[in-house]
Protein backbone atom coordinates (compact mmCIF):
# COMPACT_ATOMS: atom_id res chain seq x y z
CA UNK A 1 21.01 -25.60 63.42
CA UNK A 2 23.69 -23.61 62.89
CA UNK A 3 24.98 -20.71 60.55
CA UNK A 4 26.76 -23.52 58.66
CA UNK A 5 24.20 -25.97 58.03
CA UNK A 6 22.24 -22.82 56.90
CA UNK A 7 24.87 -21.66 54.11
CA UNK A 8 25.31 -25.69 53.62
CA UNK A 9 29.27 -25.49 54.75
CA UNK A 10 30.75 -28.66 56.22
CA UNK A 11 31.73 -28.33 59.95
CA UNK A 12 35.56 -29.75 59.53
CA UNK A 13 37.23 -31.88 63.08
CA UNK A 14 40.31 -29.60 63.11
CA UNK A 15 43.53 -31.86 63.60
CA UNK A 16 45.57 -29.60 61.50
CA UNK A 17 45.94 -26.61 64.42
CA UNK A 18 45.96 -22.87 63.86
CA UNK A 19 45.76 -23.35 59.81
CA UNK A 20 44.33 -20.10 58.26
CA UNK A 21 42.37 -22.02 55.99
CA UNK A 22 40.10 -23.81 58.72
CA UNK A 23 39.74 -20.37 60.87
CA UNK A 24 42.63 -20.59 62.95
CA UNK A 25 41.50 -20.68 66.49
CA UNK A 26 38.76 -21.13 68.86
CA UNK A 27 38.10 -17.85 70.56
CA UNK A 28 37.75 -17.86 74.03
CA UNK A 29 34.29 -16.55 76.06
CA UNK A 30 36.08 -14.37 77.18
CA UNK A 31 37.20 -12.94 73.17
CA UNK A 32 34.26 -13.11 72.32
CA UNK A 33 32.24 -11.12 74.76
CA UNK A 34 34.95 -8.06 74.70
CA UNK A 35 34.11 -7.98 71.21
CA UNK A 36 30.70 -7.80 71.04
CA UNK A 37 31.16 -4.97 74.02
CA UNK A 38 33.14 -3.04 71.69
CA UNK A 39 30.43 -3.47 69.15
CA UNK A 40 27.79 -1.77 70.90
CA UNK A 41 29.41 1.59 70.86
CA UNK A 42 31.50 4.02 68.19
CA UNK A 43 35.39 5.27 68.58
CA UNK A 44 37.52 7.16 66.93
CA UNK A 45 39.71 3.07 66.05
CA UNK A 46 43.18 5.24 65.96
CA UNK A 47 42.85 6.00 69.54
CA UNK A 48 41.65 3.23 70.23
CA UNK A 49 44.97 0.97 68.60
CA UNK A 50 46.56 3.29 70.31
CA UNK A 51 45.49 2.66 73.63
CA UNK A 52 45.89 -1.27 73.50
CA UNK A 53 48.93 -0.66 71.43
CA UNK A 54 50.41 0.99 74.21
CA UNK A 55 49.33 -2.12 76.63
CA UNK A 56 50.76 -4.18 74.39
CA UNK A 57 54.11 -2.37 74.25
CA UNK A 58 54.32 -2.78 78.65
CA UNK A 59 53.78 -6.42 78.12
CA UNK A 60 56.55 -7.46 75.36
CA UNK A 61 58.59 -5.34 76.88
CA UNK A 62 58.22 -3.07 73.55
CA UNK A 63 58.87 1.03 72.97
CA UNK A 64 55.83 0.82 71.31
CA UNK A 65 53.23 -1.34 69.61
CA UNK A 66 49.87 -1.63 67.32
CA UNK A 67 47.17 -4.09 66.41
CA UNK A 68 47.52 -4.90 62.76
CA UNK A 69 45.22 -6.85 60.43
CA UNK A 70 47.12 -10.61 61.19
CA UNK A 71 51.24 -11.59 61.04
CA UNK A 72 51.18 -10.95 57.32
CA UNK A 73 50.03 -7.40 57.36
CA UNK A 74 52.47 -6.71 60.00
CA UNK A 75 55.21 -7.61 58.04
CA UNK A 76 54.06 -5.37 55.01
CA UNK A 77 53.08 -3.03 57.50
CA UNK A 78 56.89 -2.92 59.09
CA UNK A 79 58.75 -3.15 56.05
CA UNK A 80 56.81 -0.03 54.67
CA UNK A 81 57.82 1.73 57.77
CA UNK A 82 61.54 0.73 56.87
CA UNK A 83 61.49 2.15 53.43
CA UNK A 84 59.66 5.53 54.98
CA UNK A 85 61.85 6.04 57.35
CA UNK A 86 64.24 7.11 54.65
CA UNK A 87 62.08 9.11 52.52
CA UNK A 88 59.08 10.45 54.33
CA UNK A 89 57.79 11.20 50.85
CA UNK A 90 57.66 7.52 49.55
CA UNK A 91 54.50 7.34 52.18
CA UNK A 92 52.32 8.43 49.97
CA UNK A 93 53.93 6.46 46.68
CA UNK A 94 54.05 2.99 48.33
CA UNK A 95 54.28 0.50 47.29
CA UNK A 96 55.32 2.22 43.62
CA UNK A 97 58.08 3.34 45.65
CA UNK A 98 61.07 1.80 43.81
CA UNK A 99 64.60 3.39 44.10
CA UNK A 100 67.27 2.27 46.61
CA UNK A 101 67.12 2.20 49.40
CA UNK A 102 64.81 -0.58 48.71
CA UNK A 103 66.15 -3.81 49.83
CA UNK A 104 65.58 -6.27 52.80
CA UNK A 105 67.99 -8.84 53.68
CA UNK A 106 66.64 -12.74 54.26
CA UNK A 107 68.71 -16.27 54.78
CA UNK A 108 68.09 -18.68 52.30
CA UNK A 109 67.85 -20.71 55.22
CA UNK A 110 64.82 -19.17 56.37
CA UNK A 111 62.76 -18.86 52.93
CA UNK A 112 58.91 -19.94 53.31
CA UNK A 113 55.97 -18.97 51.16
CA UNK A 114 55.71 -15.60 53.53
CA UNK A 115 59.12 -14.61 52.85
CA UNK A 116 58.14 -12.66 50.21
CA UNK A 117 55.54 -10.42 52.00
CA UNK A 118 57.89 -7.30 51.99
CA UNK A 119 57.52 -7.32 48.25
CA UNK A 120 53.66 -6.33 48.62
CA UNK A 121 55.49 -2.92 50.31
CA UNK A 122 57.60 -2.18 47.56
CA UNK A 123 60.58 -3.79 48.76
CA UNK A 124 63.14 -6.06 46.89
CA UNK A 125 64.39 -9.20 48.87
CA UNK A 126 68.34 -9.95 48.72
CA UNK A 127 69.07 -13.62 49.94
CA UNK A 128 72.43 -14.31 51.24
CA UNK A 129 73.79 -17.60 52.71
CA UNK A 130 72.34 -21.23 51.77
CA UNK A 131 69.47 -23.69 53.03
CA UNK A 132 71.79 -24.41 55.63
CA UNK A 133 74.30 -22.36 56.61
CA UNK A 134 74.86 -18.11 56.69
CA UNK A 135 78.15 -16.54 57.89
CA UNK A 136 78.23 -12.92 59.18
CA UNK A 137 80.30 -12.24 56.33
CA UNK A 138 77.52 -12.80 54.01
CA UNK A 139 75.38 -10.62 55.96
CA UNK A 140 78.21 -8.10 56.18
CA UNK A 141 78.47 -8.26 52.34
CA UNK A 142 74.93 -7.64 51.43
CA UNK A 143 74.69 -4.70 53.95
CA UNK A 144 75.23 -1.86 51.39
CA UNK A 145 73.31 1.71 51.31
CA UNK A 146 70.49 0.14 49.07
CA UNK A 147 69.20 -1.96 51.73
CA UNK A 148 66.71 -0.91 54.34
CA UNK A 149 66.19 -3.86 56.66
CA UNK A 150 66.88 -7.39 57.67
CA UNK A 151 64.21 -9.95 57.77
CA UNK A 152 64.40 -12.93 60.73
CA UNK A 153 62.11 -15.95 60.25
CA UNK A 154 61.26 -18.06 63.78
CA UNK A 155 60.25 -21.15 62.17
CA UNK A 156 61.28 -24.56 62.97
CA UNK A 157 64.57 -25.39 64.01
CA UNK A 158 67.14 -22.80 63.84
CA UNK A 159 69.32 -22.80 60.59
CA UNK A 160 71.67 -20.19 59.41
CA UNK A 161 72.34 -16.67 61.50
CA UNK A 162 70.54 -16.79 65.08
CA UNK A 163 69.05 -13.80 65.97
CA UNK A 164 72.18 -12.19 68.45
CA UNK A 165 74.50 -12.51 65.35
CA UNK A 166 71.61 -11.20 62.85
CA UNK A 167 70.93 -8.21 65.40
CA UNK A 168 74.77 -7.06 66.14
CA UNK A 169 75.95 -6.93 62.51
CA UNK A 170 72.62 -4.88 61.31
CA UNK A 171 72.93 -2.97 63.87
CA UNK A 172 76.72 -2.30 62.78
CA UNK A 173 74.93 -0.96 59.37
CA UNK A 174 72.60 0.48 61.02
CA UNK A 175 69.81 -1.61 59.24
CA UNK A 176 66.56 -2.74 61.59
CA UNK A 177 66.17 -6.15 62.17
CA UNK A 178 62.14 -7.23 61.57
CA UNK A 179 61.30 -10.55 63.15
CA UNK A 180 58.59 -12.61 61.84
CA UNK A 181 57.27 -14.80 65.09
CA UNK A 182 53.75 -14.83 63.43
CA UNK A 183 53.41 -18.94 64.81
CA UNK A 184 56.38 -18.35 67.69
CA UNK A 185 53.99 -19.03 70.72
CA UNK A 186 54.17 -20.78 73.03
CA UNK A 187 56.12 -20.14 74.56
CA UNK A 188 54.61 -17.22 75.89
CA UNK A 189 58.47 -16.17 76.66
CA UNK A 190 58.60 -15.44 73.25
CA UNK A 191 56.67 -12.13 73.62
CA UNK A 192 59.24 -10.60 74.83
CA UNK A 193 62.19 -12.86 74.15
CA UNK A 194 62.78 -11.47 70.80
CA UNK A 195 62.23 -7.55 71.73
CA UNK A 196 65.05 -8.06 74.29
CA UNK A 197 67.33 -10.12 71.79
CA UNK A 198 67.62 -6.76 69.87
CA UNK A 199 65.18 -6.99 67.20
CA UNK A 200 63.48 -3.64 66.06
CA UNK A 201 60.07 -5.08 65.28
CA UNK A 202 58.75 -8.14 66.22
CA UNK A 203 54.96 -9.76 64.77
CA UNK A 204 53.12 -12.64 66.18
CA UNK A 205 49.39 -13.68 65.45
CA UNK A 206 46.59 -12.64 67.59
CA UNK A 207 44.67 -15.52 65.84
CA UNK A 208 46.77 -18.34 66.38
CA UNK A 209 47.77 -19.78 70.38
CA UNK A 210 46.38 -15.91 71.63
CA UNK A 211 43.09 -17.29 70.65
CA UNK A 212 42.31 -14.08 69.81
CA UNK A 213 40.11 -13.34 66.53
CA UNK A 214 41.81 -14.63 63.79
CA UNK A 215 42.14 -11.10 61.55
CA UNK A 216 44.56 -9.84 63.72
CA UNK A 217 48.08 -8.92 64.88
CA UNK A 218 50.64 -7.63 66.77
CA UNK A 219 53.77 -5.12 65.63
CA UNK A 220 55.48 -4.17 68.88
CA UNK A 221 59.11 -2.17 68.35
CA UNK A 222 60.98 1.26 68.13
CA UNK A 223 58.65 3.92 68.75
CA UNK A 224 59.87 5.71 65.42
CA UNK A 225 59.03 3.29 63.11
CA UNK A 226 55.66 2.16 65.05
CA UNK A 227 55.04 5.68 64.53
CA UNK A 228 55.46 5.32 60.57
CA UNK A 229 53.57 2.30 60.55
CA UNK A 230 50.52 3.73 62.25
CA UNK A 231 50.68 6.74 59.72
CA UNK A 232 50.70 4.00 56.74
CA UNK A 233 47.94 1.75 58.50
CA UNK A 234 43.95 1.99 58.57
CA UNK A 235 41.73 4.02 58.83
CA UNK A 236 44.29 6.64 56.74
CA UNK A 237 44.34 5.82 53.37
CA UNK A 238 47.83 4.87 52.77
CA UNK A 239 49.34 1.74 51.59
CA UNK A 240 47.51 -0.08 55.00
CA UNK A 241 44.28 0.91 53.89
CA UNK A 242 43.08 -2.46 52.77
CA UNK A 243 44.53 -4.06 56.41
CA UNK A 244 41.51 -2.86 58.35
CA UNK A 245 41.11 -3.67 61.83
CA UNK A 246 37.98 -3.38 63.63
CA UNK A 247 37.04 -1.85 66.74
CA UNK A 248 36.07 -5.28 67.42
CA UNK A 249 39.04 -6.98 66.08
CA UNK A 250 41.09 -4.34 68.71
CA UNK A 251 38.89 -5.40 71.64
CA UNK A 252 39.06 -8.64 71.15
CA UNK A 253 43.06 -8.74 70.82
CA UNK A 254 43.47 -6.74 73.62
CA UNK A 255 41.10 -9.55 75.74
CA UNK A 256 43.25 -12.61 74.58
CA UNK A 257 46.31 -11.46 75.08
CA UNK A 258 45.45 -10.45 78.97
CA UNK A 259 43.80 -13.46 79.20
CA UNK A 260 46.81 -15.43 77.57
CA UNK A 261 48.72 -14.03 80.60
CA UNK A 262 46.96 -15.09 83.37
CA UNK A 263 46.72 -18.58 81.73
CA UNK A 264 48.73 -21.60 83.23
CA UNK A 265 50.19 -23.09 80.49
CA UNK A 266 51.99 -26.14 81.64
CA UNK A 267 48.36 -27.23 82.66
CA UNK A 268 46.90 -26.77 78.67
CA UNK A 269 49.77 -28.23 77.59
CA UNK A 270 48.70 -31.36 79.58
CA UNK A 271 45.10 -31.55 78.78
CA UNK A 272 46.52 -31.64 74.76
CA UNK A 273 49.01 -34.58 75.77
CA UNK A 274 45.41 -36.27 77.50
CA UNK A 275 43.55 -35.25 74.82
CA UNK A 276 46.01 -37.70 72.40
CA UNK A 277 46.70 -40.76 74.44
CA UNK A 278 43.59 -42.37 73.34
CA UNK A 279 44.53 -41.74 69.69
CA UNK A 280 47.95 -42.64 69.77
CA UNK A 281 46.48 -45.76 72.06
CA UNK A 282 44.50 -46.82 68.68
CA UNK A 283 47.22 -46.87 66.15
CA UNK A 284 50.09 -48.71 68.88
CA UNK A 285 49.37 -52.38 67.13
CA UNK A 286 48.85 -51.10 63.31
CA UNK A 287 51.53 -52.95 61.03
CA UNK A 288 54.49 -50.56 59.78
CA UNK A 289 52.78 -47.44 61.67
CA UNK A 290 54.81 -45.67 64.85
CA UNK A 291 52.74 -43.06 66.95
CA UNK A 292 54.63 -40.78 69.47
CA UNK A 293 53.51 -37.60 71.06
CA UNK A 294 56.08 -34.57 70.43
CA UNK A 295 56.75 -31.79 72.08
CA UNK A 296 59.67 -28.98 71.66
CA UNK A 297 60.11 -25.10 71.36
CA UNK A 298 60.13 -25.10 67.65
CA UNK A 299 58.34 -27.80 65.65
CA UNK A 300 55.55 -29.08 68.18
CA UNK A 301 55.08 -25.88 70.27
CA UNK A 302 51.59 -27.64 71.39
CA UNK A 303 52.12 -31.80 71.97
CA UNK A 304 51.00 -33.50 68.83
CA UNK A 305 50.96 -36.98 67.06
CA UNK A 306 53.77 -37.75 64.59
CA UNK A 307 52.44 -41.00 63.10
CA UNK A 308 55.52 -42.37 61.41
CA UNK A 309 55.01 -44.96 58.26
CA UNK A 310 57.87 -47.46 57.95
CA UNK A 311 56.67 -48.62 54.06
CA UNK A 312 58.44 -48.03 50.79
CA UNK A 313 55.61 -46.51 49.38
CA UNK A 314 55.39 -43.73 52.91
CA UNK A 315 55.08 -40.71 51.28
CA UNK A 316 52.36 -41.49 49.11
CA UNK A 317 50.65 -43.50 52.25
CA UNK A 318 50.39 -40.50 54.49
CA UNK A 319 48.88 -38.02 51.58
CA UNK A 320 46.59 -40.48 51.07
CA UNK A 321 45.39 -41.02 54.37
CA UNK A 322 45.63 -37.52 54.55
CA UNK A 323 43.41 -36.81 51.39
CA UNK A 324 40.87 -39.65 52.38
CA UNK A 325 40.18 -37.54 55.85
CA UNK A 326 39.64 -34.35 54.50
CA UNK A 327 37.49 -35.91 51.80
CA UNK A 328 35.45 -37.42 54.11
CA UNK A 329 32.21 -36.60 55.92
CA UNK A 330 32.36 -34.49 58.20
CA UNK A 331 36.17 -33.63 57.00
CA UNK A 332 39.04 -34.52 59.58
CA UNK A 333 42.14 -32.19 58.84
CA UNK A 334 45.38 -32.93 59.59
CA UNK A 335 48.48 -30.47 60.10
CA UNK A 336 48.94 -29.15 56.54
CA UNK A 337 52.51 -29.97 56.46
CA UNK A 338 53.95 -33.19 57.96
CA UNK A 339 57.10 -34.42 57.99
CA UNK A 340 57.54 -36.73 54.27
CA UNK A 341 55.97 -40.00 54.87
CA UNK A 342 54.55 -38.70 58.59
CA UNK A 343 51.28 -37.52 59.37
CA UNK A 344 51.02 -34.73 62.46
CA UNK A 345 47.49 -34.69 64.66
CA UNK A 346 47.51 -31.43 66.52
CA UNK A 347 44.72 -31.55 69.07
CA UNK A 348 44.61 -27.30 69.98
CA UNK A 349 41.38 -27.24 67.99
CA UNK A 350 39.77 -30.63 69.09
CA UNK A 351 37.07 -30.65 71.33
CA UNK A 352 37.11 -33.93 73.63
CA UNK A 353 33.99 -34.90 71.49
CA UNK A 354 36.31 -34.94 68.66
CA UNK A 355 38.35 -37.44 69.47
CA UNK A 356 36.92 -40.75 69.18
CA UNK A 357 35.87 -39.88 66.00
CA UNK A 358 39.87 -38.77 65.31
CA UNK A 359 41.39 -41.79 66.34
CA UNK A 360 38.62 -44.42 64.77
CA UNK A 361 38.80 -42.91 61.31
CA UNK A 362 42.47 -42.18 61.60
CA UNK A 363 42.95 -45.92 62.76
CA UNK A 364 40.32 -47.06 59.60
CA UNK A 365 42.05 -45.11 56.72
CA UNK A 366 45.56 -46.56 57.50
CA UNK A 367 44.55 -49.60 57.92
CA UNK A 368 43.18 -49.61 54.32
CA UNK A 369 45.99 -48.24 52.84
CA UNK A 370 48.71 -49.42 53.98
């Protein structure tokens, strides 16, 4: 028995990677017994987010960094620190701090559901450029004395301003540049690729490929306006208060990402490409159905299944497959958002005792749909 047959909760097979809504990631042994270490004691938690913040800092290559309460709060958390870096007094009215300068920058190119997180500081977002194309010029046009920062999304393949271009012309404003990497590992490059790029602050999830508990976060960048961020950040009761971070939380952030370090990647990378064959083995002779294992630096950071459906009727195929899975018992979830007519198995999350079960009900439900 375990906690979740006790509350009644359905264990779900987790296809669908480092989704939020399934718990993110597995911690590691290793996570998990730093945390429970930490439990067994009290500390003042400001020293001690201090102390792994300043580890954290020596490995991105950082002035400075903090543990935050996941990607999302660091966003908030660095945008805040933008608007109170020019009025020191606005700490204490954010986020009802509204007059100018009160504006962050963002490419329409880049817009996603978390695009809009600077908003919960008190911010106002000013798009420039289209879904597919910015120009420096439209950056340079937007760049006036009522905006504070410039928000850079990693997310998929690159569209609009790359992050050189986006860092040299805020810089010529003198505006930060934030960039949002909250899903932007692996590569494990990428913890410091970004810092070195130019970028002012930088946030990835601790709960994601860190493996570390999912709650938490990372904010590495300029010492000054790590600084303000601490000051607006739990325990004080500022506009962070409600972004609490344990002392466990800390601990247990602190343990992934050393243990992320000394990790040999190429070698998980090819466990997860093992770990499909026999799935993507299953679906090779089902009518109108193509299944490839994908790999890149930007949409399949971990190898994973796209399942292709050559059928008039795709789209509607693959969300019902989809829909049939997660209704099922136990629940099999797939990656939240495939490709239109696709389906995406990501196997970070699957346990080897997983995948039978994957790739015979997978098989099953497109067989009776299509």
């Amino acid at each position: 028995m375990t906690i979740y047959d006790d509350l009644a909760v359905r264990r779900v097979i987790n296809a669908a990677g480092t989704n939020t809504r399934y718990g993110g990631s597995r911690l590691t042994d290793t996570v998990q017994a730093a945390m429970i270490d930490a439990s067994h004691d009290f500390v003042d938690v400001t020293e001690l987010n201090d102390a792994v913040g300043r580890y954290l800092a020596t490995v991105t290559g950082a002035e400075a960094a903090m543990v935050t309460s996941g990607a999302a709060s660091a966003v908030v958390l660095a945008t805040a620190a933008c608007l109170a870096r020019h009025d020191p007094a606005a700490v204490r009215a954010l986020p009802g701090h509204t007059r100018p300068p009160n504006h962050v920058i963002v490419q329409r190119a880049h817009q996603n559901p978390f695009t809009r997180l600077p908003t919960l500081a008190g911010a106002h977002l000013r798009w420039i450029g289209t879904a597919e194309h910015t120009s420096p010029a439209d950056l340079d046009a937007a760049a006036d004395p009522s905006t504070i920062a410039v928000l850079h999304v990693v997310s998929g393949p690159s569209r609009g301003l790359d992050l050189d271009t986006m860092v040299r012309v805020a810089h010529r404003h003198d505006l930060p540049v934030i960039v949002d990497a909250a899903g932007a590992l692996p590569p494990m490059a990428n913890l410091t690729a970004f810092t070195a790029s130019g970028a002012d602050l930088v946030q990835f999830s601790g709960g994601k490929y860190l493996r570390g508990p999912q709650n938490s976060g990372i904010l590495t960048g300029r010492r000054d306006l790590i600084e303000i961020a601490r000051t607006l950040a739990s325990p004080n009761i500022e506009l962070g208060r409600p972004h609490k971070v344990s002392r466990e939380t800390i601990a247990g952030l602190h343990a992934a990402v050393r243990e992320a370090l000394n990790t040999d990647h190429d070698g998980l990378m090819s466990t997860y490409r093992a770990r499909l064959e026999p799935i993507v083995a299953g679906l090779t002779r089902l009518p109108h159905v193509t299944a490839t294992i994908e790999h890149d630096d930007h949409t399949f950071r971990i190898p994973s299944i796209l399942v292709t459906i050559d059928h008039e009727n795709a789209t509607a195929i693959a969300a019902a497959v989809q829909r049939g899975l997660i209704d099922a018992d136990p629940p099999i979830a797939l990656h939240q958002e495939p490709p239109p007519g696709a389906l995406v198995v990501n196997p970070f999350n699957l346990c080897d005792a997983d995948v039978p079960d994957v790739a015979e009900r997978l098989r099953d439900h497109l067989t009776t749909t299509l």
